[in-house]
C-alpha atoms as a PDB file:
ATOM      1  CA  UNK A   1       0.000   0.000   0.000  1.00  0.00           C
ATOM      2  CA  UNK A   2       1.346   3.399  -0.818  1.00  0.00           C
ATOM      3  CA  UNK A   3       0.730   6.250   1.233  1.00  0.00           C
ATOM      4  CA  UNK A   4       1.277  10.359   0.980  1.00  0.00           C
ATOM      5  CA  UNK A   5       2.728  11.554   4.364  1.00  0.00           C
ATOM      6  CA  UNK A   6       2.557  15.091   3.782  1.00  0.00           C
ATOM      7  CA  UNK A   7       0.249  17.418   1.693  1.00  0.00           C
ATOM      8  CA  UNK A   8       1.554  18.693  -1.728  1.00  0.00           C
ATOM      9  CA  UNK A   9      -0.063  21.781  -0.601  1.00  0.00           C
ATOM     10  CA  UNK A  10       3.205  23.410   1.142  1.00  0.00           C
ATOM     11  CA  UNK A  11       5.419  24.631  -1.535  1.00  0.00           C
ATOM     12  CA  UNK A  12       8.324  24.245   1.347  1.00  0.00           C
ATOM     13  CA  UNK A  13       7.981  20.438   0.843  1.00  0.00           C
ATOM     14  CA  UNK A  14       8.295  21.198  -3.053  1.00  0.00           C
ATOM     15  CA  UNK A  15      11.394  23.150  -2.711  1.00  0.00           C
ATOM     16  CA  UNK A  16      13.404  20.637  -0.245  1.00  0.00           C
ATOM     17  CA  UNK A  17      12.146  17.621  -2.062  1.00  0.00           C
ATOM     18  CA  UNK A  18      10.099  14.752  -2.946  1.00  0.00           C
ATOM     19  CA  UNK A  19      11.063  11.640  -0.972  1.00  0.00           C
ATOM     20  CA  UNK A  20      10.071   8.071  -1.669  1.00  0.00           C
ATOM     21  CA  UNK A  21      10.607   5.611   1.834  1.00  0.00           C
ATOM     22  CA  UNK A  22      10.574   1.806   0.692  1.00  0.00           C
ATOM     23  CA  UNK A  23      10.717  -0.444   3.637  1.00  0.00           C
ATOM     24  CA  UNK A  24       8.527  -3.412   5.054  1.00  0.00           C
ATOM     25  CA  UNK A  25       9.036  -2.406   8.791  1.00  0.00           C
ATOM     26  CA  UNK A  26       6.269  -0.583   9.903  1.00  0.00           C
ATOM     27  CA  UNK A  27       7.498   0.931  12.786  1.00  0.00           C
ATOM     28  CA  UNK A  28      10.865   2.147  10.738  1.00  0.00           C
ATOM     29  CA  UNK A  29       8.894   3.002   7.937  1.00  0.00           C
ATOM     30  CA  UNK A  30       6.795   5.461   9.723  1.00  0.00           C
ATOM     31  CA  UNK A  31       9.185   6.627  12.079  1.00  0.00           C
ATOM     32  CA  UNK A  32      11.353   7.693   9.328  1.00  0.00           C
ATOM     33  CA  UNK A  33       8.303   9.428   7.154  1.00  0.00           C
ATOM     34  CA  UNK A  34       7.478  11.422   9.879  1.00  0.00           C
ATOM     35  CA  UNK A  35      10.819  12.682  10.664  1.00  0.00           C
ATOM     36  CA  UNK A  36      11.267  13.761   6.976  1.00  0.00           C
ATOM     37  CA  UNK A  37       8.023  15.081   7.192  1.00  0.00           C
ATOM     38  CA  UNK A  38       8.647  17.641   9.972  1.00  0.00           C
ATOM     39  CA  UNK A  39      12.122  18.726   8.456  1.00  0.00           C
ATOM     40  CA  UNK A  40       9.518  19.920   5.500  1.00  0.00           C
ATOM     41  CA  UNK A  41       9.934  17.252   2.911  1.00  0.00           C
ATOM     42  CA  UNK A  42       6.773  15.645   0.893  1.00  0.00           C
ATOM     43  CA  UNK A  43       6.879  11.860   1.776  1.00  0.00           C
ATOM     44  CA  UNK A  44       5.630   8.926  -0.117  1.00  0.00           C
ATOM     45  CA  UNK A  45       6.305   5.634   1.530  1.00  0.00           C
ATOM     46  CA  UNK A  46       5.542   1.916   0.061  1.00  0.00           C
ATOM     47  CA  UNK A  47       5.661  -1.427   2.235  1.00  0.00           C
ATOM     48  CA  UNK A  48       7.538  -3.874  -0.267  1.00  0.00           C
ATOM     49  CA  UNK A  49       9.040  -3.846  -3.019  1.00  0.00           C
ATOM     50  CA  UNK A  50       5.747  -4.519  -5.418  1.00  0.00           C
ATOM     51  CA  UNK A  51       4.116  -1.642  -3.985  1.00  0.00           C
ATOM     52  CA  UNK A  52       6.951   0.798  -4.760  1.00  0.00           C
ATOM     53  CA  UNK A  53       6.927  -0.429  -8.756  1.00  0.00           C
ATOM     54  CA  UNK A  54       3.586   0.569  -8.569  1.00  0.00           C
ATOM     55  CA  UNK A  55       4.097   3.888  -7.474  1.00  0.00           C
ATOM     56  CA  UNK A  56       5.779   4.166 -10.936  1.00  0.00           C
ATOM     57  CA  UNK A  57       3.310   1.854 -13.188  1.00  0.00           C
ATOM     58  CA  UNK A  58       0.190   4.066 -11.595  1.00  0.00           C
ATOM     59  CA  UNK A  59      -1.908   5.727 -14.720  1.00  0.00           C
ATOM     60  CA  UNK A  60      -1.174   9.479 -14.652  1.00  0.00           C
ATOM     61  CA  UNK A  61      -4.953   9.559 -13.007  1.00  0.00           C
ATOM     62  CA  UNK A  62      -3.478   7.659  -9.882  1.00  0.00           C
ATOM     63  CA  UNK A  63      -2.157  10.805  -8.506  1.00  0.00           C
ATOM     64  CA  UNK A  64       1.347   9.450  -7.589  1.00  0.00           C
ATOM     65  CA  UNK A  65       4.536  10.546  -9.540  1.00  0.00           C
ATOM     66  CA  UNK A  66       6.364   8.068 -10.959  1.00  0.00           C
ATOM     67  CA  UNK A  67      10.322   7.516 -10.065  1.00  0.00           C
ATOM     68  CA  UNK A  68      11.238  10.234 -12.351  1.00  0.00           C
ATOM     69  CA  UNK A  69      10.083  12.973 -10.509  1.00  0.00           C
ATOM     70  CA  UNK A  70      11.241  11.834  -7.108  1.00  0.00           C
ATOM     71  CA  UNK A  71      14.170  13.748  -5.859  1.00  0.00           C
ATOM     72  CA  UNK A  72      15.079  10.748  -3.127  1.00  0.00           C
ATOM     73  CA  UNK A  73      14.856   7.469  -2.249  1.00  0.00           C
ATOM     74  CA  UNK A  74      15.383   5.351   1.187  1.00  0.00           C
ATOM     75  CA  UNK A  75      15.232   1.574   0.247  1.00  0.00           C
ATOM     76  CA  UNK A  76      15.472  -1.049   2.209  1.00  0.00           C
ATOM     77  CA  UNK A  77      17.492  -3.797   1.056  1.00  0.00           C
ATOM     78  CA  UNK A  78      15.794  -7.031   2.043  1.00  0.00           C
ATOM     79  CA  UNK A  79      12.041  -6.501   1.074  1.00  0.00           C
ATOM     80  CA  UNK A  80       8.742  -9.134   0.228  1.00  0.00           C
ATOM     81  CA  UNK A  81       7.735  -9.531  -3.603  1.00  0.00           C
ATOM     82  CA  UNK A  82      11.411  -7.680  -5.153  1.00  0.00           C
ATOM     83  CA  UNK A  83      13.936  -6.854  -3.230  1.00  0.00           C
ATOM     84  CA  UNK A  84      15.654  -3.809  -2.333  1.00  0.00           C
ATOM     85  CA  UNK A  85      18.468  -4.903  -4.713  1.00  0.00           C
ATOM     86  CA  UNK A  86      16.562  -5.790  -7.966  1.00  0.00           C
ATOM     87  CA  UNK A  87      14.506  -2.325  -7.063  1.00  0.00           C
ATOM     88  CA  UNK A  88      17.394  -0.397  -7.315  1.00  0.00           C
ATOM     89  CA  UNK A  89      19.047  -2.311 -10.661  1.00  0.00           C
ATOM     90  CA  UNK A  90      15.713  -2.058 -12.388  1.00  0.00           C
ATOM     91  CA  UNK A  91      15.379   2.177 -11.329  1.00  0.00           C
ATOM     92  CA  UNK A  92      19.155   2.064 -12.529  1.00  0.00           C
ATOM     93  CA  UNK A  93      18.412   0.347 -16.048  1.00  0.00           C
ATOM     94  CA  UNK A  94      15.690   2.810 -16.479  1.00  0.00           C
ATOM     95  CA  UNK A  95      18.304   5.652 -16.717  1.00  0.00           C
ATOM     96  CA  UNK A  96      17.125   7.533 -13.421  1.00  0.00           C
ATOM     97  CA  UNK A  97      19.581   8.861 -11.131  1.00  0.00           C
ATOM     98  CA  UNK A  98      17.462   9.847  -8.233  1.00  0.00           C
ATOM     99  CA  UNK A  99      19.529   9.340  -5.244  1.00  0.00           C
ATOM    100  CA  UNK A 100      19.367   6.144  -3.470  1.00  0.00           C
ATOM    101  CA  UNK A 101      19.818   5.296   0.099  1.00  0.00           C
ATOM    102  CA  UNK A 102      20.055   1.817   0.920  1.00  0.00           C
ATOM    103  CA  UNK A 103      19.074   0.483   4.515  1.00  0.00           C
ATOM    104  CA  UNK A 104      20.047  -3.022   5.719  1.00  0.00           C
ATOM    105  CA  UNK A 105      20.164  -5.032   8.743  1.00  0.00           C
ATOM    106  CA  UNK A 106      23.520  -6.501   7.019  1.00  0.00           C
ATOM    107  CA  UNK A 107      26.622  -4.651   7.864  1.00  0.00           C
ATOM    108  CA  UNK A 108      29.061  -6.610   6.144  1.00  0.00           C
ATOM    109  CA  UNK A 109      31.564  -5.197   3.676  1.00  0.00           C
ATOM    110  CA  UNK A 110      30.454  -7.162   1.115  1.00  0.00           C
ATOM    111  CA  UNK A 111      26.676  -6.279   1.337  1.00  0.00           C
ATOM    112  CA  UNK A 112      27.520  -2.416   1.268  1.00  0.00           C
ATOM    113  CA  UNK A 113      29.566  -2.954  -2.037  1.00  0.00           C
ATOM    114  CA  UNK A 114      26.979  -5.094  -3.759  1.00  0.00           C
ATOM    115  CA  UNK A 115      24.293  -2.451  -2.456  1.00  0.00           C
ATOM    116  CA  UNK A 116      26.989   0.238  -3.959  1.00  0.00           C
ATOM    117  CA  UNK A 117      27.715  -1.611  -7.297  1.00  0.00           C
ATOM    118  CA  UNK A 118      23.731  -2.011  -8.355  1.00  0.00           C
ATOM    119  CA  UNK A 119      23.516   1.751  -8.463  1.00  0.00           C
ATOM    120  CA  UNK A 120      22.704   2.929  -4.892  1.00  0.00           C
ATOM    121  CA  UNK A 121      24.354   6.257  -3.640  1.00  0.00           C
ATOM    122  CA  UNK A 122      24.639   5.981  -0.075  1.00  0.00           C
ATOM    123  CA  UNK A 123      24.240   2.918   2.108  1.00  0.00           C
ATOM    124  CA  UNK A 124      22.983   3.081   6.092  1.00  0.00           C
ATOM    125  CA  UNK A 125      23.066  -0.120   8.729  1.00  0.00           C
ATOM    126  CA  UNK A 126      20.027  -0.565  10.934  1.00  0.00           C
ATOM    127  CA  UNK A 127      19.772   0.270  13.803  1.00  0.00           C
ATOM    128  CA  UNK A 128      20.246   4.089  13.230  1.00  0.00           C
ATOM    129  CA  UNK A 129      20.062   7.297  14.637  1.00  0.00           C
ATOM    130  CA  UNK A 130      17.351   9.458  12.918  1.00  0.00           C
ATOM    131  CA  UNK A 131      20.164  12.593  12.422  1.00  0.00           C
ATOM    132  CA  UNK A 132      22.230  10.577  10.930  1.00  0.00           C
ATOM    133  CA  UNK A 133      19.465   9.633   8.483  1.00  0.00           C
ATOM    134  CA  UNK A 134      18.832  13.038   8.198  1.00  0.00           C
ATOM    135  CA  UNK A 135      22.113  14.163   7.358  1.00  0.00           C
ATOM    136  CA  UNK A 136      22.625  11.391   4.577  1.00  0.00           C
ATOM    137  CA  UNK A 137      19.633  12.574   2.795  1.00  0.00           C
ATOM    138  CA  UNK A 138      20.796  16.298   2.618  1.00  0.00           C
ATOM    139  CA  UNK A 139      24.065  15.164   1.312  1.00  0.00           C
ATOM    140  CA  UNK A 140      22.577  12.864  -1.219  1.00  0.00           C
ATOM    141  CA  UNK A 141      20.557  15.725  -1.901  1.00  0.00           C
ATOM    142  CA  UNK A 142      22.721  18.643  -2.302  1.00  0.00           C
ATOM    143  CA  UNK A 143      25.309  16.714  -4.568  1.00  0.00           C
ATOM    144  CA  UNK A 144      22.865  15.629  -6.522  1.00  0.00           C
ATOM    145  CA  UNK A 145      21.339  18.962  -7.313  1.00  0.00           C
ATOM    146  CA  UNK A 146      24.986  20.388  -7.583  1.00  0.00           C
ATOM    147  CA  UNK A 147      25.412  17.577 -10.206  1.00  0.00           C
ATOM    148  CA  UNK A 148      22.041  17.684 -12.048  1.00  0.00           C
ATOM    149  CA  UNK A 149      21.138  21.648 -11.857  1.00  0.00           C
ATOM    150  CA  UNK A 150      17.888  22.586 -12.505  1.00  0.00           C
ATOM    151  CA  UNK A 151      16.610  24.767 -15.592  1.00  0.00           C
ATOM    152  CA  UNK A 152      14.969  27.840 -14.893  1.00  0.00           C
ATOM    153  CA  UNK A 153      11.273  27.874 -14.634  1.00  0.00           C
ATOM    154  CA  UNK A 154       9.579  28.830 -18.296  1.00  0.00           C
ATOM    155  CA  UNK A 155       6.188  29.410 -18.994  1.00  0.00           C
ATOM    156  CA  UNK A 156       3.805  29.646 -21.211  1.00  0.00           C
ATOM    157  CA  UNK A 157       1.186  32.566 -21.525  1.00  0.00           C
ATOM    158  CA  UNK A 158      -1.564  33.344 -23.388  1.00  0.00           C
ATOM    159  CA  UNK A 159      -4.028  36.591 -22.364  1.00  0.00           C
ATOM    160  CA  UNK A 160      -5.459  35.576 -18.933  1.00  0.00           C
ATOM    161  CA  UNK A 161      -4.178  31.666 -18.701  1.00  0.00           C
ATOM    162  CA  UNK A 162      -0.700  31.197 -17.725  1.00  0.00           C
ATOM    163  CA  UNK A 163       0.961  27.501 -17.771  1.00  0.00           C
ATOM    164  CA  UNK A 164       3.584  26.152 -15.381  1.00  0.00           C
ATOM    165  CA  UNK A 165       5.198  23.475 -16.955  1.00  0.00           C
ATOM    166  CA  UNK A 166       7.898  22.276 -14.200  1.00  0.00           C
ATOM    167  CA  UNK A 167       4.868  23.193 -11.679  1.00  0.00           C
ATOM    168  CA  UNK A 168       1.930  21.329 -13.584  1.00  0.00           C
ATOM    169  CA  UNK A 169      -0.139  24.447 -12.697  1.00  0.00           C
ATOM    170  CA  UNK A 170      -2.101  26.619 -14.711  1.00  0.00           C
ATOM    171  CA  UNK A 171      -4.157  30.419 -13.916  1.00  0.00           C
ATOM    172  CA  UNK A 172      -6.757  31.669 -15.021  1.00  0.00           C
ATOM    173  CA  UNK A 173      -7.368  35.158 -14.880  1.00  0.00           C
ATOM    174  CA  UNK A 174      -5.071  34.889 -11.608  1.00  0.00           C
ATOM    175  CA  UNK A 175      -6.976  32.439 -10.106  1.00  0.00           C
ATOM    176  CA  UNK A 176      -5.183  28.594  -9.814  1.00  0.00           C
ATOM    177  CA  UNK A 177      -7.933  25.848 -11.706  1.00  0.00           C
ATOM    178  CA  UNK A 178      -7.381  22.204 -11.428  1.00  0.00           C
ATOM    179  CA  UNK A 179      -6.628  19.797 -14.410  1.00  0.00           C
ATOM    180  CA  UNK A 180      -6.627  16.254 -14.753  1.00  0.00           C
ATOM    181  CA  UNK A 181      -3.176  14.860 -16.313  1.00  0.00           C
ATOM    182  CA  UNK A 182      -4.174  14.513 -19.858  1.00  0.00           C
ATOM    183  CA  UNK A 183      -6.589  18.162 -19.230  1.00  0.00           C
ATOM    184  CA  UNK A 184      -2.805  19.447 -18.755  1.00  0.00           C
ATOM    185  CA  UNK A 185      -1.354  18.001 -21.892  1.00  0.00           C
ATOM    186  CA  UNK A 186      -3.750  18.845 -24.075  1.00  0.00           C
ATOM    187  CA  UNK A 187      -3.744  22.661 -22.808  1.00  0.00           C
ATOM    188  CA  UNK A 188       0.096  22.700 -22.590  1.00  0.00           C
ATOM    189  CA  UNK A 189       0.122  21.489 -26.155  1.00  0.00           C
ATOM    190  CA  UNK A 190      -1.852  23.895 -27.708  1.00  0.00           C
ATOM    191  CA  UNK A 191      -0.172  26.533 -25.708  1.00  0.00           C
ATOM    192  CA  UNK A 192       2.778  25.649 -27.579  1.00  0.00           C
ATOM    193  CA  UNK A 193       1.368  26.171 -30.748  1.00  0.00           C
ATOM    194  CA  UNK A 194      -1.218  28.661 -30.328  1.00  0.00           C
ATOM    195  CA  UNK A 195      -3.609  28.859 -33.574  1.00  0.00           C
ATOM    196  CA  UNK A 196      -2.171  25.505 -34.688  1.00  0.00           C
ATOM    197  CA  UNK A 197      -5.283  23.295 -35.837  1.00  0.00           C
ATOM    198  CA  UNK A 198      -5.030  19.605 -34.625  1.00  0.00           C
ATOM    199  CA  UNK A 199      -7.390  16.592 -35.454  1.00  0.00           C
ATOM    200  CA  UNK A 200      -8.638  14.042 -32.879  1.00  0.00           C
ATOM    201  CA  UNK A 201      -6.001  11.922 -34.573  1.00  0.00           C
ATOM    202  CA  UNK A 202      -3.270  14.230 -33.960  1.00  0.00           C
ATOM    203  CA  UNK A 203      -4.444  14.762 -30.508  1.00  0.00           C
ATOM    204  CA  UNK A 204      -4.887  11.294 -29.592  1.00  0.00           C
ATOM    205  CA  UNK A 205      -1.067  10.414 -30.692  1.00  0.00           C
ATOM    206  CA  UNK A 206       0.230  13.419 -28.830  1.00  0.00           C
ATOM    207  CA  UNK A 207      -1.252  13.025 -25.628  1.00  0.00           C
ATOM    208  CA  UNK A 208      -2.383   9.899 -25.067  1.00  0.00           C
ATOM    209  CA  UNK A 209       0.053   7.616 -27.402  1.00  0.00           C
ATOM    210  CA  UNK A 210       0.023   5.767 -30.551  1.00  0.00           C
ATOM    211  CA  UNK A 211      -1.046   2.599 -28.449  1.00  0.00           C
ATOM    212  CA  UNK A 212      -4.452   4.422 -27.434  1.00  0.00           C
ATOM    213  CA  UNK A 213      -7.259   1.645 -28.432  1.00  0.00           C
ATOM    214  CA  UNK A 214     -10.746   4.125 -27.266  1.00  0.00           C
ATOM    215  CA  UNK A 215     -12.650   6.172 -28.862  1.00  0.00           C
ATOM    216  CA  UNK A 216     -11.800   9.265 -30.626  1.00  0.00           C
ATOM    217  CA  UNK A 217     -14.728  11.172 -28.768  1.00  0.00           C
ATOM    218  CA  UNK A 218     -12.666  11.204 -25.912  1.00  0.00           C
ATOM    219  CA  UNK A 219     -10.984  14.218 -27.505  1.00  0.00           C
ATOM    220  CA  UNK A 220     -14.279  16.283 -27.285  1.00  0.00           C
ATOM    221  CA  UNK A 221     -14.945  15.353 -23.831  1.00  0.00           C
ATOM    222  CA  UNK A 222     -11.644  16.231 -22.434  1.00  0.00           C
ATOM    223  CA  UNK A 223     -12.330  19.719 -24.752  1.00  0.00           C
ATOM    224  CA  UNK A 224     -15.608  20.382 -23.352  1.00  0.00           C
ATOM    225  CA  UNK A 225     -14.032  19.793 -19.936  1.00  0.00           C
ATOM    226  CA  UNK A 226     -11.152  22.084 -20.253  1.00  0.00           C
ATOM    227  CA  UNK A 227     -13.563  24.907 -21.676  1.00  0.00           C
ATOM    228  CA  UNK A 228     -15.712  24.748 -18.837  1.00  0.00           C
ATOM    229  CA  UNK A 229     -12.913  25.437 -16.742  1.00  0.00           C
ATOM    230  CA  UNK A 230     -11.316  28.109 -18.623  1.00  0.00           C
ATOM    231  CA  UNK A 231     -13.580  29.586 -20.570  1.00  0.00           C
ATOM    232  CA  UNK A 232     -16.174  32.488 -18.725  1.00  0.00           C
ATOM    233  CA  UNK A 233     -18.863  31.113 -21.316  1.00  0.00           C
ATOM    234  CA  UNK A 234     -18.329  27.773 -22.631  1.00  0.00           C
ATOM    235  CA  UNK A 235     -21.212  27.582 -25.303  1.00  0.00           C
ATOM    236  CA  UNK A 236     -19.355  31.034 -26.743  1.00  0.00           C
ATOM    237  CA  UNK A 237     -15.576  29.610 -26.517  1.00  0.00           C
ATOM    238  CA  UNK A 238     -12.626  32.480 -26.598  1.00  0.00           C
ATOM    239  CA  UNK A 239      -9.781  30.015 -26.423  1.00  0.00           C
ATOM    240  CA  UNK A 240     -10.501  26.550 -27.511  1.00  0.00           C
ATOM    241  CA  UNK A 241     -12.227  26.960 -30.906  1.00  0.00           C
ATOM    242  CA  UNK A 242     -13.974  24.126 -32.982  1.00  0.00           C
ATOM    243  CA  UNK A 243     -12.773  24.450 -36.434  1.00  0.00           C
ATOM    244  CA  UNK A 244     -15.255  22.395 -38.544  1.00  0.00           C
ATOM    245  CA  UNK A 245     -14.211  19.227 -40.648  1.00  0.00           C
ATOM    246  CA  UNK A 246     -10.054  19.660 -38.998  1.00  0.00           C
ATOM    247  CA  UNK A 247     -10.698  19.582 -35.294  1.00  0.00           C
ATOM    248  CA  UNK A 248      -9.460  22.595 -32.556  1.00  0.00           C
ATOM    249  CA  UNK A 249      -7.302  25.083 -32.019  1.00  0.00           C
ATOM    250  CA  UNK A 250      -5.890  27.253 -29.451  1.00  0.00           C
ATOM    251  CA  UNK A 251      -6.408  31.020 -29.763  1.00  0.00           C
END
């Protein structure tokens, strides 16, 4: 089971990070979520192994990021369904390089260098003290940001609606709305190309990928959703226009 330890809603926990806490100890698992918690970062935390590939198999409607757009992870090495070791190898083959902290009741040499060799970044022997946790993630952190430095913010504006990309946020008319994932595509899309005319087709094999096996009307439902939410009168559209026989455009 995966659960969200603290609310998105803080843009403090945005700004020190997005932490993922893989372990099948209860007690550990929560004592450690809470603790990163009240230093201000947003915690996710999964009970095995299964539950954490999960986290990053979810549909886009799930509500959980997927590995990419964690900023740290705390894995415990001996775990039910996939272990902490094939975990880390398969987030490794994936090309991600989120930070990885490996916990293990095995302090041998030998476990630390295989746990070091699969692609983890840091490795920590239970029991420990909670500081020293602490500590190791704002290391891991820091060099990894030092390493990986993050583009300024752009965005993307057009009359009253401005788009956040990095943020997934959009205004409108200065007030925040809320989109669904694919609402957010399909706006940040034809924000990009403003006046561009796409079909459903085009549409379709933008947002939702060549592999999508529905029905094209999904296109105009997702459209009259995202005009009732930024349009002031969505029968008399000022933004997303229906241009007969091609499909929409932005603008």
């Amino acid at each position: 089971m995966l659960t969200l330890e603290a609310t998105r809603s803080h843009q403090q926990d945005v700004r020190l990070g997005r932490v993922l806490v893989v372990e099948d100890e209860e007690l550990i698992r929560e004592t450690v979520a809470l603790a990163l918690s009240e230093e201000g970062y947003e915690v996710l935390t999964a009970e095995d192994g299964r539950s954490a590939l999960d986290l990053a198999c979810k549909s886009e409607e799930g509500g959980y990021p997927e590995f990419s757009s964690l900023d740290l992870i705390i894995l415990d090495l001996m775990l039910p369904y996939v272990n902490g070791l094939d975990l880390c190898r398969l987030i490794r083959h994936e090309g991600n390089s989120v930070p990885i902290l490996m916990l293990s009741a095995k302090g041998s040499e030998t476990d630390r260098v295989v746990g070091l060799e699969v692609g983890a970044d840091d490795y920590l022997t239970k029991p420990f003290g909670m500081r020293e946790l602490i500590a190791r993630c704002r290391a891991l952190l820091r060099r990894h940001r030092h390493a990986h430095p993050q583009p300024e913010e752009t965005t993307l504006k057009f009359q009253d609606i401005i788009l956040y990309p990095q943020e997934c946020r959009v205004t409108v008319r200065g007030e925040e709305i809320s989109l669904s994932p694919k609402e957010f595509r399909i706006l940040e899309l034809f924000m990009s190309h403003p006046r561009r005319v796409w079909s459903r087709e085009q549409l379709i094999e933008r947002v939702w990928g060549p592999d999508f096996m529905g029905d094209s009307k999904t296109v105009d439902v997702h459209i009259r959703w995202l005009r009732e939410k930024l349009e002031v009168d969505p029968s008399h559209p000022e933004y997303l226009m229906t241009v007969r026989g091609f499909g929409y455009r932005f603008g």
